[in-house]
Protein backbone atom coordinates (compact mmCIF):
# COMPACT_ATOMS: atom_id res chain seq x y z
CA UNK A 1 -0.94 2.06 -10.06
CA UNK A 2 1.62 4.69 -8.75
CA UNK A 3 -0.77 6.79 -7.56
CA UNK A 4 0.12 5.26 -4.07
CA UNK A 5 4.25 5.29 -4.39
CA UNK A 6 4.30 8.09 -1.55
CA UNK A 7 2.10 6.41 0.96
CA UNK A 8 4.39 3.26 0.56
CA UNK A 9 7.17 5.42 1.00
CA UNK A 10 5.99 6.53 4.38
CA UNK A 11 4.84 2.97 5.33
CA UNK A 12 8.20 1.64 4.25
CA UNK A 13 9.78 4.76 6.44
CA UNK A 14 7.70 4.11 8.94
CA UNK A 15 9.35 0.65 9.29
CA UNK A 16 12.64 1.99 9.63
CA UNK A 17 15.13 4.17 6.91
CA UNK A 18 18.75 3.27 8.57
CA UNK A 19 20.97 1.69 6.24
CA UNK A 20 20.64 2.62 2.77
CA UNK A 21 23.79 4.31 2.21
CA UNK A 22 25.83 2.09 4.48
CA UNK A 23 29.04 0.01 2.93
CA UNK A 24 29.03 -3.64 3.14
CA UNK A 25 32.41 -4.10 4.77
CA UNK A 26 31.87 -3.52 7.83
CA UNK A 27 29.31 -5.89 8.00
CA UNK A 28 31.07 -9.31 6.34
CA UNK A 29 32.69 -10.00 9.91
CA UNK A 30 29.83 -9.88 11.90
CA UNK A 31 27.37 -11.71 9.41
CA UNK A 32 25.14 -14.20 10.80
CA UNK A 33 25.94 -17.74 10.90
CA UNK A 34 22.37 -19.10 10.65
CA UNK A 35 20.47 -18.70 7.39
CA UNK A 36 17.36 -16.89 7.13
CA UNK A 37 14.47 -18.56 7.06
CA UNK A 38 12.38 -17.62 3.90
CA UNK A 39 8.82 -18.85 3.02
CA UNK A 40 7.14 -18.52 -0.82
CA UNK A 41 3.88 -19.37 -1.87
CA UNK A 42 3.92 -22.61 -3.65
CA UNK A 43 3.20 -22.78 -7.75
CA UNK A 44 2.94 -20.08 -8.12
CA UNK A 45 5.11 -19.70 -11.75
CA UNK A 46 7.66 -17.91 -12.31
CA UNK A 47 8.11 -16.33 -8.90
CA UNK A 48 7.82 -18.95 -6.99
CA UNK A 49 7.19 -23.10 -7.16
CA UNK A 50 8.98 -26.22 -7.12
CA UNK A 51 11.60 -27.80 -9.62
CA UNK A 52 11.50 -30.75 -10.88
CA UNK A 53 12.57 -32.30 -7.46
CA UNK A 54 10.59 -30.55 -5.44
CA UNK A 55 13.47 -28.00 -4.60
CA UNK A 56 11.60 -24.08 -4.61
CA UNK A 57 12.67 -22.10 -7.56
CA UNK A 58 11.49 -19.24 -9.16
CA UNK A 59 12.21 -15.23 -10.02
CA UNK A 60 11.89 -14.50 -6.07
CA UNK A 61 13.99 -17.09 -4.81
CA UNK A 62 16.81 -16.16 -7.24
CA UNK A 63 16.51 -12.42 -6.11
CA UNK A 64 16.72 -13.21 -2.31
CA UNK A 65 19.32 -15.76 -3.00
CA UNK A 66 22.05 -13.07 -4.38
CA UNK A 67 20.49 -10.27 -2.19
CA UNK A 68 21.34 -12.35 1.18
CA UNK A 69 24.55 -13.44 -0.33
CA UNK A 70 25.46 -9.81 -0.50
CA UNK A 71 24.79 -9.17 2.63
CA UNK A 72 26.53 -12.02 4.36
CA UNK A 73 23.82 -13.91 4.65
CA UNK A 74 21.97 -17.58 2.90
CA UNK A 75 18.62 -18.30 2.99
CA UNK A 76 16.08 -21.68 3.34
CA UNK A 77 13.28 -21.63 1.38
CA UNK A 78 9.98 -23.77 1.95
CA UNK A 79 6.65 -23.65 -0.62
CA UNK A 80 3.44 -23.43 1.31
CA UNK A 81 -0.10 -21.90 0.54
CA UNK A 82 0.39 -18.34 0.64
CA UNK A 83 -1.91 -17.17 3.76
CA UNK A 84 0.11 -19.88 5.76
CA UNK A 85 3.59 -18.84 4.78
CA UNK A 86 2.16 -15.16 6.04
CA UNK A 87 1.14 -16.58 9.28
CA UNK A 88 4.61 -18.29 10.02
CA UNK A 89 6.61 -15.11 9.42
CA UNK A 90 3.84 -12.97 11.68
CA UNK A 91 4.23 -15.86 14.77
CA UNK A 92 8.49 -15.36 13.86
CA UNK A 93 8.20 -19.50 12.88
CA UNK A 94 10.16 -17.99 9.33
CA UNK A 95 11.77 -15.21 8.74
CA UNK A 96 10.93 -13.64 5.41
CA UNK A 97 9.26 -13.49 2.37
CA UNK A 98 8.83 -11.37 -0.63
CA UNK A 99 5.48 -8.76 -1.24
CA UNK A 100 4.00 -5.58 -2.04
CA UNK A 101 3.88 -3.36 1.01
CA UNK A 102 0.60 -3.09 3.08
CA UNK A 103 -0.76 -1.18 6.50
CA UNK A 104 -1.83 -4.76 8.01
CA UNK A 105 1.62 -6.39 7.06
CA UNK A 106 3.79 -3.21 8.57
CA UNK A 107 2.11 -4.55 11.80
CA UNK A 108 4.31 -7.91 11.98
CA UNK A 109 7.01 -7.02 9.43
CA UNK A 110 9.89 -4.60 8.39
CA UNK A 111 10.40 -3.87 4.81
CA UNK A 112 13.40 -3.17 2.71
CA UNK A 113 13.23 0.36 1.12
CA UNK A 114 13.82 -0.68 -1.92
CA UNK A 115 12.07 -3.32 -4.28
CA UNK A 116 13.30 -6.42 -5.14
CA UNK A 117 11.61 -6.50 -8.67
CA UNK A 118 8.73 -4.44 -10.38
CA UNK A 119 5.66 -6.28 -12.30
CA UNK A 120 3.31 -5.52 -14.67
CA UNK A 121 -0.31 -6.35 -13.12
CA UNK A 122 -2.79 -7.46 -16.15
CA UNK A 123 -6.32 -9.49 -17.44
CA UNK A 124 -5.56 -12.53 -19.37
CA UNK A 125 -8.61 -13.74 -21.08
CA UNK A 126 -10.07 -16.17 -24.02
CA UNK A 127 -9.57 -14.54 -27.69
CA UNK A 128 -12.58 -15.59 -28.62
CA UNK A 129 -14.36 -12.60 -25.33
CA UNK A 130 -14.99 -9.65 -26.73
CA UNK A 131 -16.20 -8.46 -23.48
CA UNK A 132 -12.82 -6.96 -22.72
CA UNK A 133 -12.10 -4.73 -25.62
CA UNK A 134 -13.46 -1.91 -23.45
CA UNK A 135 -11.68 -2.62 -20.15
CA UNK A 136 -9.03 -0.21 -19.70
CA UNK A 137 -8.95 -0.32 -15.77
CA UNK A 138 -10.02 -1.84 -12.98
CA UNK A 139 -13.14 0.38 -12.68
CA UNK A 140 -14.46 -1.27 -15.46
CA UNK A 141 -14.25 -4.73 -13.81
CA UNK A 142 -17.29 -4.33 -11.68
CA UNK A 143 -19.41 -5.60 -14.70
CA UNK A 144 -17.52 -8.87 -13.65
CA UNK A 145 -18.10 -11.13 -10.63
CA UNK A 146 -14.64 -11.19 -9.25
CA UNK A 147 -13.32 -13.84 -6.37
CA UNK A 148 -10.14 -13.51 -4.03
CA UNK A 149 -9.04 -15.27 -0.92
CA UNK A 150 -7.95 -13.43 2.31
CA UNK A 151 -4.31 -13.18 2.17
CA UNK A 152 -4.12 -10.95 -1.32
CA UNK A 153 -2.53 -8.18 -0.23
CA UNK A 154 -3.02 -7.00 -4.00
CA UNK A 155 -6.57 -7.24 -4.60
CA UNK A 156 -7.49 -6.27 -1.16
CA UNK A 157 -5.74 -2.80 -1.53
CA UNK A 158 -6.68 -2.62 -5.17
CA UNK A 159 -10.07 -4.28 -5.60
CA UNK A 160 -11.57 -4.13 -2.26
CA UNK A 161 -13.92 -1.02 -2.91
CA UNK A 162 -15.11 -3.03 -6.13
CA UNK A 163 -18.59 -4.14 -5.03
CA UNK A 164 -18.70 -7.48 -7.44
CA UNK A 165 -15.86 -8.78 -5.45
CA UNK A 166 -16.52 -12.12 -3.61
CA UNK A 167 -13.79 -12.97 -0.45
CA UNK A 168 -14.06 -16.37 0.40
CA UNK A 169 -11.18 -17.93 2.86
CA UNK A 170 -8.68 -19.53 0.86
CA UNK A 171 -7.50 -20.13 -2.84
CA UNK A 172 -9.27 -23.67 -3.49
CA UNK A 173 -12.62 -22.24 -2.32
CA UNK A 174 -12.01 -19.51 -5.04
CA UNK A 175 -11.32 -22.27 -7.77
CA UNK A 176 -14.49 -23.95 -6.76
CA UNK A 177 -16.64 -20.65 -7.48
CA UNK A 178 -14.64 -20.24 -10.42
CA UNK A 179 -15.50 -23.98 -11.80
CA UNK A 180 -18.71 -23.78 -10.60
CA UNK A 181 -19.54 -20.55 -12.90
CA UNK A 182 -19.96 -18.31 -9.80
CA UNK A 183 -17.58 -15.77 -10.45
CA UNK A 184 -15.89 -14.81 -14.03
CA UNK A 185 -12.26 -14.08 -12.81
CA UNK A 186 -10.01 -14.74 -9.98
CA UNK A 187 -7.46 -12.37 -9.23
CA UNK A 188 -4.39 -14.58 -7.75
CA UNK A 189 -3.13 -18.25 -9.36
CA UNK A 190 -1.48 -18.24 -12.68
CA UNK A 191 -1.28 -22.05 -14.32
CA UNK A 192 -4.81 -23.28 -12.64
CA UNK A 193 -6.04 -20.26 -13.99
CA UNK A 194 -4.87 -20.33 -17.74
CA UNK A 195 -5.98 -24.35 -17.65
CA UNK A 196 -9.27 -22.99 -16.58
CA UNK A 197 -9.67 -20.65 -19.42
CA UNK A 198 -8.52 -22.98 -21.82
CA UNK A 199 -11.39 -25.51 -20.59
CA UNK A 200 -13.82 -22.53 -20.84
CA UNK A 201 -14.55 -22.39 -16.85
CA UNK A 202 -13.37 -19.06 -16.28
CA UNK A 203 -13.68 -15.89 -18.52
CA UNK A 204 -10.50 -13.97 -17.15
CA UNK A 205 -8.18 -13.97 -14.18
CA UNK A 206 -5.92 -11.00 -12.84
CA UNK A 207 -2.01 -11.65 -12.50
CA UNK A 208 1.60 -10.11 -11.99
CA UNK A 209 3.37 -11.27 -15.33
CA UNK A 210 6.53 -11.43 -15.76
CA UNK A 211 6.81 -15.41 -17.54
CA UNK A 212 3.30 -15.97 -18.16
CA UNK A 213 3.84 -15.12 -22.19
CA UNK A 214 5.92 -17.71 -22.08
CA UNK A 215 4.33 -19.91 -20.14
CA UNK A 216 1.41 -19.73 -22.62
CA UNK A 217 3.54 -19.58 -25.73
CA UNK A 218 5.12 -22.95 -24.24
CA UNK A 219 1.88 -24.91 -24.02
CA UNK A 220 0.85 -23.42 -27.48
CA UNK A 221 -2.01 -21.15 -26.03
CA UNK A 222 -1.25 -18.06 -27.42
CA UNK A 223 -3.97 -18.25 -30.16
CA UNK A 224 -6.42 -19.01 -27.40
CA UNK A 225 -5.27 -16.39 -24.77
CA UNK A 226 -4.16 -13.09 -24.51
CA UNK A 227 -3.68 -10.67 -22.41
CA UNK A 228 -4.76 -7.23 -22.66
CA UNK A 229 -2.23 -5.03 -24.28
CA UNK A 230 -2.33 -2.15 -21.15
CA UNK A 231 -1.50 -3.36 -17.59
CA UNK A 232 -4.04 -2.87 -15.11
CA UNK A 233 -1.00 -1.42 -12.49
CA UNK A 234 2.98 -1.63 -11.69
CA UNK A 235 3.82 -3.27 -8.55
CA UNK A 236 7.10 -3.45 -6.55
CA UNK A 237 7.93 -6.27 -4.12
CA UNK A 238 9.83 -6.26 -1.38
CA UNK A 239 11.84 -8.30 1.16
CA UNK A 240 10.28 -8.25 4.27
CA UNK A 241 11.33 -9.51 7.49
CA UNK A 242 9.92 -10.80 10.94
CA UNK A 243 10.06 -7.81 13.49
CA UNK A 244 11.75 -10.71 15.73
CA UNK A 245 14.74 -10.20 13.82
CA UNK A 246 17.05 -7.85 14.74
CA UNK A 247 16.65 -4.36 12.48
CA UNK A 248 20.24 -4.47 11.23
CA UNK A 249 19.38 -7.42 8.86
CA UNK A 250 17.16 -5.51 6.63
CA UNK A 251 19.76 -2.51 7.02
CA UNK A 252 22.50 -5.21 5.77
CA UNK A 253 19.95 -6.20 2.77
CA UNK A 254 19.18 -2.63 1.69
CA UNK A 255 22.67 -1.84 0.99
CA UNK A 256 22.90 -5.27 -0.61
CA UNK A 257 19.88 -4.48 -2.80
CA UNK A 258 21.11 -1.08 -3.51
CA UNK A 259 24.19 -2.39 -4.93
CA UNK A 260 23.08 -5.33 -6.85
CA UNK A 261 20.42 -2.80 -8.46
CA UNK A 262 23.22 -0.72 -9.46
CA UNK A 263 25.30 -3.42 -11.38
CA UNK A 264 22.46 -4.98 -13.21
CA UNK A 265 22.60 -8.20 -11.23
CA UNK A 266 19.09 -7.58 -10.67
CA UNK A 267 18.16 -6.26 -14.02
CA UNK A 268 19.54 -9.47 -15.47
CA UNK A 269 17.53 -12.08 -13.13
CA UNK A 270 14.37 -10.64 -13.88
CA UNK A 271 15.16 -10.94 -17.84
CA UNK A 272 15.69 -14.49 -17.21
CA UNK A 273 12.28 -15.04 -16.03
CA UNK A 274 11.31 -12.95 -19.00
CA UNK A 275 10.56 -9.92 -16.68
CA UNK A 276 12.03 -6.82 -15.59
CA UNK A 277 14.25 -4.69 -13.05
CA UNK A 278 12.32 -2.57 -10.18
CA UNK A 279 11.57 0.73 -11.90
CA UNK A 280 12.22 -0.64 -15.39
């Protein structure tokens, strides 16, 4: 939904606009020894989740990985449950992560003004539904008993007014209601999701894709699941940074993100993950 690009503008603004146009130079000296400390939410494919030795990988971490390099920096990365890795960048235990922009985040955090990558928000669901050949929005989902977890910054700003939406504490409480038959969709986790469709204990769930076409051509669900051929929105996310840090990191990392958008770098990680570019 774009409908709200100016009001993030503002909030992103708000946060602070120094640095955009600023060379790099200067700043290669002076870069900072120490690392930044990022945080991802765990599993969550392709963004973010762990490789096959438990190392984080994912569309996000490559993104901050060549954004910091730019800017003089390198990052750690830890996996956690999402609402945690929120609550250890807001008491300045971490440093950073990556998300759409929000009024209760601006609070604890500084964005970059520009995104990091763009996504395509949309319903997968079971072929065999026919329930969804009239959804064209999320308007329409209020026929639906819908579940989130506090900590979604995306179906809180987008979903919120929708009066068939259930808020329960955390992810696995979600999955329970899902299993349990209580609610039809769940708009957050991607592969505990599509196993739950497949198994026919969930009628739908809500998710950023890019890689998740894959993912279910991969496991030879795509005669089983689709998704629905409009996208519900188009979300940026950001980098965003503790408000402990000092401002002229996210001034470095704009002008690091405004370059590597320039030469494709960006472009061309996103295509990996079978995604695309922010504004593409």
């Amino acid at each position: 939904m774009r409908g709200t690009i100016m009001d993030r503008r503002a909030l992103l603004r708000g946060a602070g606009s120094a640095g955009l146009g600023l060379a790099l130079g200067p700043w290669a000296a002076r870069a900072a020894v120490a690392p930044l400390r990022f945080v991802y939410a765990d599993n969550v494919v392709p963004f973010s989740y762990a490789d096959a030795d438990g190392n984080a990988t994912g569309l996000l971490k490559d993104d901050v990985d060549v954004v910091t390099s730019a800017a003089g920096y390198s990052q750690t990365t830890s996996l956690m449950p999402w609402g945690r890795a929120q609550a250890t960048v807001r008491a300045g235990q971490a440093d950073g992560f990556c998300t759409v922009p929000s009024a209760d985040r601006a609070v604890y955090v500084q964005f970059c003004l520009q995104p990091v990558m763009t996504s395509d928000i949309g319903i997968w669901h079971r072929r065999d539904d026919d329930r969804f050949k009239a959804v064209g929005g999320l308007e329409e989902l209020a026929a639906f008993r819908l579940g989130s977890y506090v900590g979604n910054g995306w179906a809180t700003e987008h979903m919120g007014a929708i009066p068939t939406l259930a808020v329960v504490p955390d992810p696995v409480s979600v999955l329970k209601m899902l299993a349990a038959g209580r609610i039809d969709a769940w708009a957050a986790h991607s592969d505990t999701n599509l196993r739950k469709l497949m198994s026919g204990r969930g009628r739908f769930f809500i998710f950023r894709n890019p890689g998740l076409t894959e993912v279910i051509q991969n496991n030879g669900w795509d005669g089983r699941i689709r998704i629905l051929p409009h996208p519900l929105a188009v979300e940026d996310q950001y980098m965003v940074f503790s408000r402990h840090l000092d401002p002229e990191v996210r001034e470095r990392l704009d002008a690091g993100l405004e370059r590597l958008a320039a030469d494709g770098t960006l472009e061309r990680i996103a295509l990996r993950h079978a995604g695309h570019a922010p504004g593409l």
